[in-house]
C-alpha atoms as a PDB file:
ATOM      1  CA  UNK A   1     112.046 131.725  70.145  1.00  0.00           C
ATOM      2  CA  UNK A   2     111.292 134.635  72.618  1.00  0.00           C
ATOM      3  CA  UNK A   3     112.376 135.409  75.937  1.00  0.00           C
ATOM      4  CA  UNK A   4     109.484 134.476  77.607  1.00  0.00           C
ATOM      5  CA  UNK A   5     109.239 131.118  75.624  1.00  0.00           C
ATOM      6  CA  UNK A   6     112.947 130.497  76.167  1.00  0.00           C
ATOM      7  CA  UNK A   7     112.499 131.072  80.386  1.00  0.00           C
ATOM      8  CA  UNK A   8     109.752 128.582  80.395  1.00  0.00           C
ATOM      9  CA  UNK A   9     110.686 125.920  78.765  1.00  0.00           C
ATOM     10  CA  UNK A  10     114.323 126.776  80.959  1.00  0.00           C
ATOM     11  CA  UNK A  11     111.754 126.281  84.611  1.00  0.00           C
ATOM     12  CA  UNK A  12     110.228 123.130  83.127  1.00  0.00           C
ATOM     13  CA  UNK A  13     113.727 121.261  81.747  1.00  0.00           C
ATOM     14  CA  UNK A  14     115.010 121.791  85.086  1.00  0.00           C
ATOM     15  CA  UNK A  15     112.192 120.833  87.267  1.00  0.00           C
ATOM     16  CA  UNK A  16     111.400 117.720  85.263  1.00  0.00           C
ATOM     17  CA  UNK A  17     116.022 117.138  85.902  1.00  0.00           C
ATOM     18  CA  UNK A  18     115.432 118.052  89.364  1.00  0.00           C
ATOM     19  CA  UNK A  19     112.109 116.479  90.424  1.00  0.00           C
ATOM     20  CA  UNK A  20     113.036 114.295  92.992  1.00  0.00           C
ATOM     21  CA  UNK A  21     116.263 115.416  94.146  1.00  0.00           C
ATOM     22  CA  UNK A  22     116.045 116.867  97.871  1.00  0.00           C
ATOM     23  CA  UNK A  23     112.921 115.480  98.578  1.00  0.00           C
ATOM     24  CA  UNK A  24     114.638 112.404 100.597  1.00  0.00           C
ATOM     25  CA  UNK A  25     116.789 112.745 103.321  1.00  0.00           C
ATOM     26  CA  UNK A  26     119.024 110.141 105.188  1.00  0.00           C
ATOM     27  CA  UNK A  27     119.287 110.589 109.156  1.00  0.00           C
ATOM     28  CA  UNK A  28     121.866 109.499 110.912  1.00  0.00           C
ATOM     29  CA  UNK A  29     124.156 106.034 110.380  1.00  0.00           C
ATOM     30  CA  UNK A  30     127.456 106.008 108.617  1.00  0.00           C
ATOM     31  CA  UNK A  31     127.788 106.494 104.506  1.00  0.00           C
ATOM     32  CA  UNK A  32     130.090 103.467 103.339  1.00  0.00           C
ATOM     33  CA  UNK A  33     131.337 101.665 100.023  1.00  0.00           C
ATOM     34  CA  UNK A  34     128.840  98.778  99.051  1.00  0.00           C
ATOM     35  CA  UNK A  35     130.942  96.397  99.859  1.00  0.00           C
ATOM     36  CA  UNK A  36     132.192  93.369  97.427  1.00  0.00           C
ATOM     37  CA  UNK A  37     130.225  90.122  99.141  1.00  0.00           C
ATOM     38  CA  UNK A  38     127.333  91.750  98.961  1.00  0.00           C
ATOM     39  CA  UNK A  39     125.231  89.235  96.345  1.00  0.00           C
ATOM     40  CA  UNK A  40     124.541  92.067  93.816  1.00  0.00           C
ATOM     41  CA  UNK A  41     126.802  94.115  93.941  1.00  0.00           C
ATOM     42  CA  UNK A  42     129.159  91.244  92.935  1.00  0.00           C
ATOM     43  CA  UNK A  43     126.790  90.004  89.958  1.00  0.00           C
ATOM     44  CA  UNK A  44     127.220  93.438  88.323  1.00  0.00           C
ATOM     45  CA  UNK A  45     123.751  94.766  89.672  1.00  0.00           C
ATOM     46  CA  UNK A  46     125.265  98.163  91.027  1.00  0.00           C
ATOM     47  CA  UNK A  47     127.713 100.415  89.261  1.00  0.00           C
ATOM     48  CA  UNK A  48     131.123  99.997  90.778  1.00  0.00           C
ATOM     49  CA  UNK A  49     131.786 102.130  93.321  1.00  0.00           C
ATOM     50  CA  UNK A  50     128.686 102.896  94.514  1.00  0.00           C
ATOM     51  CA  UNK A  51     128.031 104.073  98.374  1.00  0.00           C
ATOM     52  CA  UNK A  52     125.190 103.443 100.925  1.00  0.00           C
ATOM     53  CA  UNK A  53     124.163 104.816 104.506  1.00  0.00           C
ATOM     54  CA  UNK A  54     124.418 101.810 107.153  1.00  0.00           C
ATOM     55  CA  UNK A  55     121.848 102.387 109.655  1.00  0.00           C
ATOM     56  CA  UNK A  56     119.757 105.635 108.836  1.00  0.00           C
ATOM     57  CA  UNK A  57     116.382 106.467 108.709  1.00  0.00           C
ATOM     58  CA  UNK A  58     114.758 108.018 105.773  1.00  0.00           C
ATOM     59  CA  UNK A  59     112.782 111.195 105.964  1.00  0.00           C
ATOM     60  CA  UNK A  60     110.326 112.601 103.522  1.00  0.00           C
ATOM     61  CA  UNK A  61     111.479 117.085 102.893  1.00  0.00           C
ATOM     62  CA  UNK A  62     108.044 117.064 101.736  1.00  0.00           C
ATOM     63  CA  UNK A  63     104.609 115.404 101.213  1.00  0.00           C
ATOM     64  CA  UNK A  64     105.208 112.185  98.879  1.00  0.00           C
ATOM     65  CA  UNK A  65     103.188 109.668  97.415  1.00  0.00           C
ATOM     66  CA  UNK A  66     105.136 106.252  97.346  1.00  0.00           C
ATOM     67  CA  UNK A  67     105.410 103.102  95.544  1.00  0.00           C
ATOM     68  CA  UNK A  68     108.099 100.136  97.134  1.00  0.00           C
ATOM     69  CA  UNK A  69     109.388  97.482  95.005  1.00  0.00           C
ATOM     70  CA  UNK A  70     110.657  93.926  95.296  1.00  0.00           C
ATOM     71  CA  UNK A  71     114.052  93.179  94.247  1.00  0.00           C
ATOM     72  CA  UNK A  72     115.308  90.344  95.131  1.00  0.00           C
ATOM     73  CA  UNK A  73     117.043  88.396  97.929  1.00  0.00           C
ATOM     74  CA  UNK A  74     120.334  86.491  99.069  1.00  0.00           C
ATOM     75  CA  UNK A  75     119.141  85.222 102.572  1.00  0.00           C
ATOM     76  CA  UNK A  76     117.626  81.476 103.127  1.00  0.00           C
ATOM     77  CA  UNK A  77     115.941  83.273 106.108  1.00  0.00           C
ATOM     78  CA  UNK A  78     112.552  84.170 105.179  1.00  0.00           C
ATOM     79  CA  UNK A  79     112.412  88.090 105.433  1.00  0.00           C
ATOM     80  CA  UNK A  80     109.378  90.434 105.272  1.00  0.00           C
ATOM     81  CA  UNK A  81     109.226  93.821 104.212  1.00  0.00           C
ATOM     82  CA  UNK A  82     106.005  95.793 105.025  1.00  0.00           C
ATOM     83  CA  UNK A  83     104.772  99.556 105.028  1.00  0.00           C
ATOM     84  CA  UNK A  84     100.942 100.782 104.742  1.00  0.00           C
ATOM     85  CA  UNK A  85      99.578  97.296 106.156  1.00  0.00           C
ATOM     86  CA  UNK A  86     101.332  95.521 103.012  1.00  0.00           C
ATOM     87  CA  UNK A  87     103.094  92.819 103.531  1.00  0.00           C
ATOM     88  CA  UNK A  88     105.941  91.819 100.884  1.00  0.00           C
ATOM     89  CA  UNK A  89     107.381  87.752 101.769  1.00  0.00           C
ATOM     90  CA  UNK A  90     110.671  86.651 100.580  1.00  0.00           C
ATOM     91  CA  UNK A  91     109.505  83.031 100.914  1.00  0.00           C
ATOM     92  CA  UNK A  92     106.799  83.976  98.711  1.00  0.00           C
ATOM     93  CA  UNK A  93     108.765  85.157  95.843  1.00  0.00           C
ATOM     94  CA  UNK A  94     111.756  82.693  95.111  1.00  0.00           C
ATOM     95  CA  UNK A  95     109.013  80.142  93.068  1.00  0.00           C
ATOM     96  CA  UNK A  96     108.609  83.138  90.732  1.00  0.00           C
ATOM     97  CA  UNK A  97     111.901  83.801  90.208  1.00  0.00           C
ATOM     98  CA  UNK A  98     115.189  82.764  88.035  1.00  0.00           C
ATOM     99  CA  UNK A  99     117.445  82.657  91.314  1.00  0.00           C
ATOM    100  CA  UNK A 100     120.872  81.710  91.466  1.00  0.00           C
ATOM    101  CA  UNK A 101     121.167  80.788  94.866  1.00  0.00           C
ATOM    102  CA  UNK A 102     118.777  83.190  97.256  1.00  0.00           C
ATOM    103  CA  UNK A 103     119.274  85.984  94.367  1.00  0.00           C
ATOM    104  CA  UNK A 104     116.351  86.694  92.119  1.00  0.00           C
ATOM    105  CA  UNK A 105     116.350  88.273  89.017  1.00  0.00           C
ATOM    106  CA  UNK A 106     113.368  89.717  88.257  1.00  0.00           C
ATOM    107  CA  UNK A 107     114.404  90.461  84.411  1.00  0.00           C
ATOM    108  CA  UNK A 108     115.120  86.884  83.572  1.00  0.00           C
ATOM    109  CA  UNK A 109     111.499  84.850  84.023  1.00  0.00           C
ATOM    110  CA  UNK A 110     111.919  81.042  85.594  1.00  0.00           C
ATOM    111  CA  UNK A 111     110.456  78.544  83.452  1.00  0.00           C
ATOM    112  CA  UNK A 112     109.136  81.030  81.331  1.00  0.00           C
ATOM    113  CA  UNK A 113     106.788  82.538  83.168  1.00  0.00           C
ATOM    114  CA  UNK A 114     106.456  86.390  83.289  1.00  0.00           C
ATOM    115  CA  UNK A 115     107.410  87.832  86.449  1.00  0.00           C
ATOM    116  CA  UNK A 116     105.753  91.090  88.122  1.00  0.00           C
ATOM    117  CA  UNK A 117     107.343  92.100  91.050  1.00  0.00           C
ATOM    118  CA  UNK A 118     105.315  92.980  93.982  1.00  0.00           C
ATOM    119  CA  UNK A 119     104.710  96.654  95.329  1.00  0.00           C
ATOM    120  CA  UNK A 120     103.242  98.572  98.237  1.00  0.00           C
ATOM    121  CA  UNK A 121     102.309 101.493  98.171  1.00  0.00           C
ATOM    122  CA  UNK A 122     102.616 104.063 100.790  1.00  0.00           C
ATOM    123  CA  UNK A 123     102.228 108.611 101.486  1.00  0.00           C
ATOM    124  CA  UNK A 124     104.184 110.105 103.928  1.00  0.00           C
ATOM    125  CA  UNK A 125     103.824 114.060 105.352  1.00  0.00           C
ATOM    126  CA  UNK A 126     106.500 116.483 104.914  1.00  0.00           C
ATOM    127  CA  UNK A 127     109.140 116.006 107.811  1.00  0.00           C
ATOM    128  CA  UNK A 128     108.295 112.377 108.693  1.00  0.00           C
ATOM    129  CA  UNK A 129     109.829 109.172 108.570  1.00  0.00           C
ATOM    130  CA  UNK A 130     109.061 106.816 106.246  1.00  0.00           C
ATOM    131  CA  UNK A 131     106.602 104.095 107.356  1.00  0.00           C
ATOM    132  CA  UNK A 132     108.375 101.136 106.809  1.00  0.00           C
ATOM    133  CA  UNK A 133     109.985  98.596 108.546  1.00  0.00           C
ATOM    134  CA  UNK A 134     111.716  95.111 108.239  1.00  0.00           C
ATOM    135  CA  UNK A 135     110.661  91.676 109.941  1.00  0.00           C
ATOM    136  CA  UNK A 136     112.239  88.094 109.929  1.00  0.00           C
ATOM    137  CA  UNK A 137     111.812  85.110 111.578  1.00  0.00           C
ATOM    138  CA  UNK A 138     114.877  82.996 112.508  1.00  0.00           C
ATOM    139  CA  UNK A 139     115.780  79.808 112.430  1.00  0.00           C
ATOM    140  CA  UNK A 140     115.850  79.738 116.331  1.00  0.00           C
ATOM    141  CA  UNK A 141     112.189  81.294 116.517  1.00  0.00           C
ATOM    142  CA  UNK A 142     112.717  84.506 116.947  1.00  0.00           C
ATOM    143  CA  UNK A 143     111.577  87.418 115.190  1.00  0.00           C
ATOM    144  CA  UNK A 144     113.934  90.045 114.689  1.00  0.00           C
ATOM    145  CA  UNK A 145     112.396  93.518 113.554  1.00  0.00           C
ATOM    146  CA  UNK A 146     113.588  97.007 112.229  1.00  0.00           C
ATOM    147  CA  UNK A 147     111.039  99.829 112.160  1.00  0.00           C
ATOM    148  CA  UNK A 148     112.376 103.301 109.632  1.00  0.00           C
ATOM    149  CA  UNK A 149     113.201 106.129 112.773  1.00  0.00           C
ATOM    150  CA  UNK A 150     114.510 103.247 114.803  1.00  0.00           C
ATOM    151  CA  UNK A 151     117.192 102.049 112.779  1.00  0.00           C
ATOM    152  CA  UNK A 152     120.647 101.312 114.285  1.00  0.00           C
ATOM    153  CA  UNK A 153     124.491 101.927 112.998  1.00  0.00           C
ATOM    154  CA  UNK A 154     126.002  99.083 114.670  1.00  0.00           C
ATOM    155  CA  UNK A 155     126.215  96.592 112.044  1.00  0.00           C
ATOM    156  CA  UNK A 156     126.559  94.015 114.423  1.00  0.00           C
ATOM    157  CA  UNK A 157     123.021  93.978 114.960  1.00  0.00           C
ATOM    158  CA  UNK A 158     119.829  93.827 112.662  1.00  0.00           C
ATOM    159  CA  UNK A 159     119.487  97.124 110.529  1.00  0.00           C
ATOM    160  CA  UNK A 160     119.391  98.068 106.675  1.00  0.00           C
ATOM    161  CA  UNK A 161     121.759 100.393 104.499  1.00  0.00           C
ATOM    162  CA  UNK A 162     120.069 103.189 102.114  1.00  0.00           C
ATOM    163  CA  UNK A 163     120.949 105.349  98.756  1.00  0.00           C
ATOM    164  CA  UNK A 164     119.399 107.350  97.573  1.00  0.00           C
ATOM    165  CA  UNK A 165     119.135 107.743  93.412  1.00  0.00           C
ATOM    166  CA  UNK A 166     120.853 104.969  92.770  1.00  0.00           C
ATOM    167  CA  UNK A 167     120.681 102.054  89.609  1.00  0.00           C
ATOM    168  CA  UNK A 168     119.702  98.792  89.977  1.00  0.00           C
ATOM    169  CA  UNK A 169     119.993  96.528  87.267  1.00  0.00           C
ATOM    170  CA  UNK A 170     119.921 100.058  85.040  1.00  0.00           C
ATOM    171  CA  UNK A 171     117.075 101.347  86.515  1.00  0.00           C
ATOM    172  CA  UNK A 172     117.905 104.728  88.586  1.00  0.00           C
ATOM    173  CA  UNK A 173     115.516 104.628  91.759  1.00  0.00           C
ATOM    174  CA  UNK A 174     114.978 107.345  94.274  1.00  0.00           C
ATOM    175  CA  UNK A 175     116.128 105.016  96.830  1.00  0.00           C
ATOM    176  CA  UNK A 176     117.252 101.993  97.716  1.00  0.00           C
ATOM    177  CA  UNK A 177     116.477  99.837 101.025  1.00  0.00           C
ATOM    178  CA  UNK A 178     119.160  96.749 101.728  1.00  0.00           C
ATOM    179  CA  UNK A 179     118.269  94.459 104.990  1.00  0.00           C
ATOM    180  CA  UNK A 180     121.060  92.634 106.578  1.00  0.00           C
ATOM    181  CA  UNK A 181     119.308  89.966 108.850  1.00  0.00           C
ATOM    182  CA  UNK A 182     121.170  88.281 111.529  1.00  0.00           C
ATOM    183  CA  UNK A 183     124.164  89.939 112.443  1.00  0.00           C
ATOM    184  CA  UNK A 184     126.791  87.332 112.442  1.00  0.00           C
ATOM    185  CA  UNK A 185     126.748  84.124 110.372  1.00  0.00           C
ATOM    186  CA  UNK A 186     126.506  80.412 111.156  1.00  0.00           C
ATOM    187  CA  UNK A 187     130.193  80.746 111.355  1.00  0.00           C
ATOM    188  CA  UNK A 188     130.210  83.257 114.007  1.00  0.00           C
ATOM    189  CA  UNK A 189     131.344  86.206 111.590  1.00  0.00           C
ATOM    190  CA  UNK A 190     129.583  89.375 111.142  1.00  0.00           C
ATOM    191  CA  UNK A 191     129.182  89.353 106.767  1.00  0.00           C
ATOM    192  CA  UNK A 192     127.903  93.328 106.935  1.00  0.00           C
ATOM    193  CA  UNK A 193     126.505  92.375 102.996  1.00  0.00           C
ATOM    194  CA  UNK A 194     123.251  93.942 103.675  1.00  0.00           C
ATOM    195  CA  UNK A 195     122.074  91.983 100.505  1.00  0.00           C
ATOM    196  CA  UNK A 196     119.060  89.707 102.586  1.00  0.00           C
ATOM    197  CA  UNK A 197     116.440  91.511 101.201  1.00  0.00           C
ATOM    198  CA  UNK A 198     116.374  94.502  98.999  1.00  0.00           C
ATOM    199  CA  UNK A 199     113.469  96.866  98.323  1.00  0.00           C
ATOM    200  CA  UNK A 200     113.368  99.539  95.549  1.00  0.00           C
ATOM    201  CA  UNK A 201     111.594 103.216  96.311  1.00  0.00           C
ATOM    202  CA  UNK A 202     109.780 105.174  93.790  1.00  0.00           C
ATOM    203  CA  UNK A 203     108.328 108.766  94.299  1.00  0.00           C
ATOM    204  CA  UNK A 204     105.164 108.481  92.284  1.00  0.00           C
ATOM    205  CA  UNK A 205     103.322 111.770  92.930  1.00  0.00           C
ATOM    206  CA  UNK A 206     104.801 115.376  94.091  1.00  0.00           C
ATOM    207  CA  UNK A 207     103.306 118.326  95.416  1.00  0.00           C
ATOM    208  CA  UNK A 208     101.691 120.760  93.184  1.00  0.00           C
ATOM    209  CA  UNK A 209     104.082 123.746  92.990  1.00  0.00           C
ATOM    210  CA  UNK A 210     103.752 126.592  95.608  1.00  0.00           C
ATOM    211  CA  UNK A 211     101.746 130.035  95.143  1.00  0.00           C
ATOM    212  CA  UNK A 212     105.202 131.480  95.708  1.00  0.00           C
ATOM    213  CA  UNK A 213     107.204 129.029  93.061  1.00  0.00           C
ATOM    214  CA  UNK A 214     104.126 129.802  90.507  1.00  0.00           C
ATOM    215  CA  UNK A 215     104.593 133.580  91.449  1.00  0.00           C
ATOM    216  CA  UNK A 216     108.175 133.850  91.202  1.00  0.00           C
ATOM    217  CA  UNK A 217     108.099 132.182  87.791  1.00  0.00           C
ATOM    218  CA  UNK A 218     105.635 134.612  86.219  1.00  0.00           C
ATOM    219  CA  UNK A 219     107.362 137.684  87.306  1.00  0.00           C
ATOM    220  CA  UNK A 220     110.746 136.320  85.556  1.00  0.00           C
ATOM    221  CA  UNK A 221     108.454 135.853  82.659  1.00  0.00           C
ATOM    222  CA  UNK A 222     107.374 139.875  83.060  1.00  0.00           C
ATOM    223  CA  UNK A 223     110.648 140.673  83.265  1.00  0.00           C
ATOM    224  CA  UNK A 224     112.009 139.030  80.555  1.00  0.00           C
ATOM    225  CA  UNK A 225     109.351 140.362  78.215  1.00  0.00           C
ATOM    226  CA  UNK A 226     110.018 143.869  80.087  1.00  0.00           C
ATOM    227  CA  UNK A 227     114.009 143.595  78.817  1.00  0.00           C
ATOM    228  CA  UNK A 228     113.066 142.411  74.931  1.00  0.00           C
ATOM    229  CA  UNK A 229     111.008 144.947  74.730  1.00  0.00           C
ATOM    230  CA  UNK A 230     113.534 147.531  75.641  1.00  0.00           C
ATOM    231  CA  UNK A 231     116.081 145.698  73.616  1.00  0.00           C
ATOM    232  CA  UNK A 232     113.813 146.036  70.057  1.00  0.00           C
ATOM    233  CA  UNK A 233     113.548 150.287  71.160  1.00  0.00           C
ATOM    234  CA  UNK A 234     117.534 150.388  71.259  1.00  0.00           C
END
């Protein structure tokens, strides 16, 4: 193979490796251990050991095209998920789902119907937050809301935990978005499970490469051709 054949194939194996790594950021909140009540980590959906960011926001490095998944749910609260004027229920879903408890599956069909589970899609600019956010209303009335660039660390109040490129259920996703609802339980104790709702994120689309990164590229290619030749005149 020659040099020039060998460099390109080198820039395309490690952008296709490297795609979406660095194009997420997490700002702010505190990076801690999934912890062991949360629903799925406990039924073996997570690889032991895995972390997540309690209470940050999640920026785009670049311009990103953006597809949100349903996962599943623990909470009997009814919790919403929305971003680009969608709207994704968790009332809505359980009837679709095998569930063991609040927690749906959505590889294992109820009943034996195929299950699909529901997306939004979303775009965000470079240096932006994401435009999602997190709604529920409670048993006593009252909705409780989280908006992405608002979130907050104190896990005593109503916030979500992120990863980013993380597996679920052996499927690696960019990012991961887990809602903890109401703070403290009917017991008066704060669970901190962040397993109430739980929202896969996809990156989709990417930029086209840069003048610059399409520039640099073809010069290595020059060069390299420059240094074979030079190596068959020896």
């Amino acid at each position: 193979m020659k040099l020039t054949q060998i460099v390109t194939v080198l820039a395309l194996t490690l952008g296709t490796a490297t795609a979406n790594a660095g194009l997420l950021s997490i700002v702010g909140g505190n990076n801690l251990a999934i912890p062991t009540n949360n629903n799925f980590s406990a039924e073996g959906d997570f690889v032991a050991g895995q972390t997540f960011n309690v209470g940050g926001n999640l920026m785009a490095n670049t311009a990103l095209n953006i597809e949100y998944v349903y996962l599943g749910h623990e909470a009997n609260l009814n919790n919403h998920f929305t971003a680009n004027a969608g709207d994704i229920s968790t009332s809505t879903q359980a009837a679709s789902l095998k569930c063991f408890g609040h927690t749906c599956d959505a590889s294992k069909p109820k009943n034996n119907v195929t299950y699909s589970a529901p997306t939004i899609t979303s775009s965000v600019a470079a240096g932006e937050f994401l435009n999602f956010g997190f709604w529920t209303q409670t048993n006593k009335n009252l909705v409780k809301s989280v908006v992405n660039g608002s979130n907050n660390w104190d896990q005593t109040t109503y916030n979500y935990a992120v990863a980013l490129n993380i597996p679920f259920q052996n499927v690696i996703y960019d990012a991961l978005l887990f809602l903890d609802d109401t703070g403290k339980n009917k017991n008066g104790v704060d669970d901190n499970d962040h397993d109430d709702m739980v929202i896969g994120l996809r990156i989709f689309s990417l930029p086209e490469p840069s003048p610059l990164v399409l520039m640099g590229l073809g010069l290595l290619g020059l060069a390299g051709t420059r240094k074979l030749q030079q190596f068959k005149q020896a």
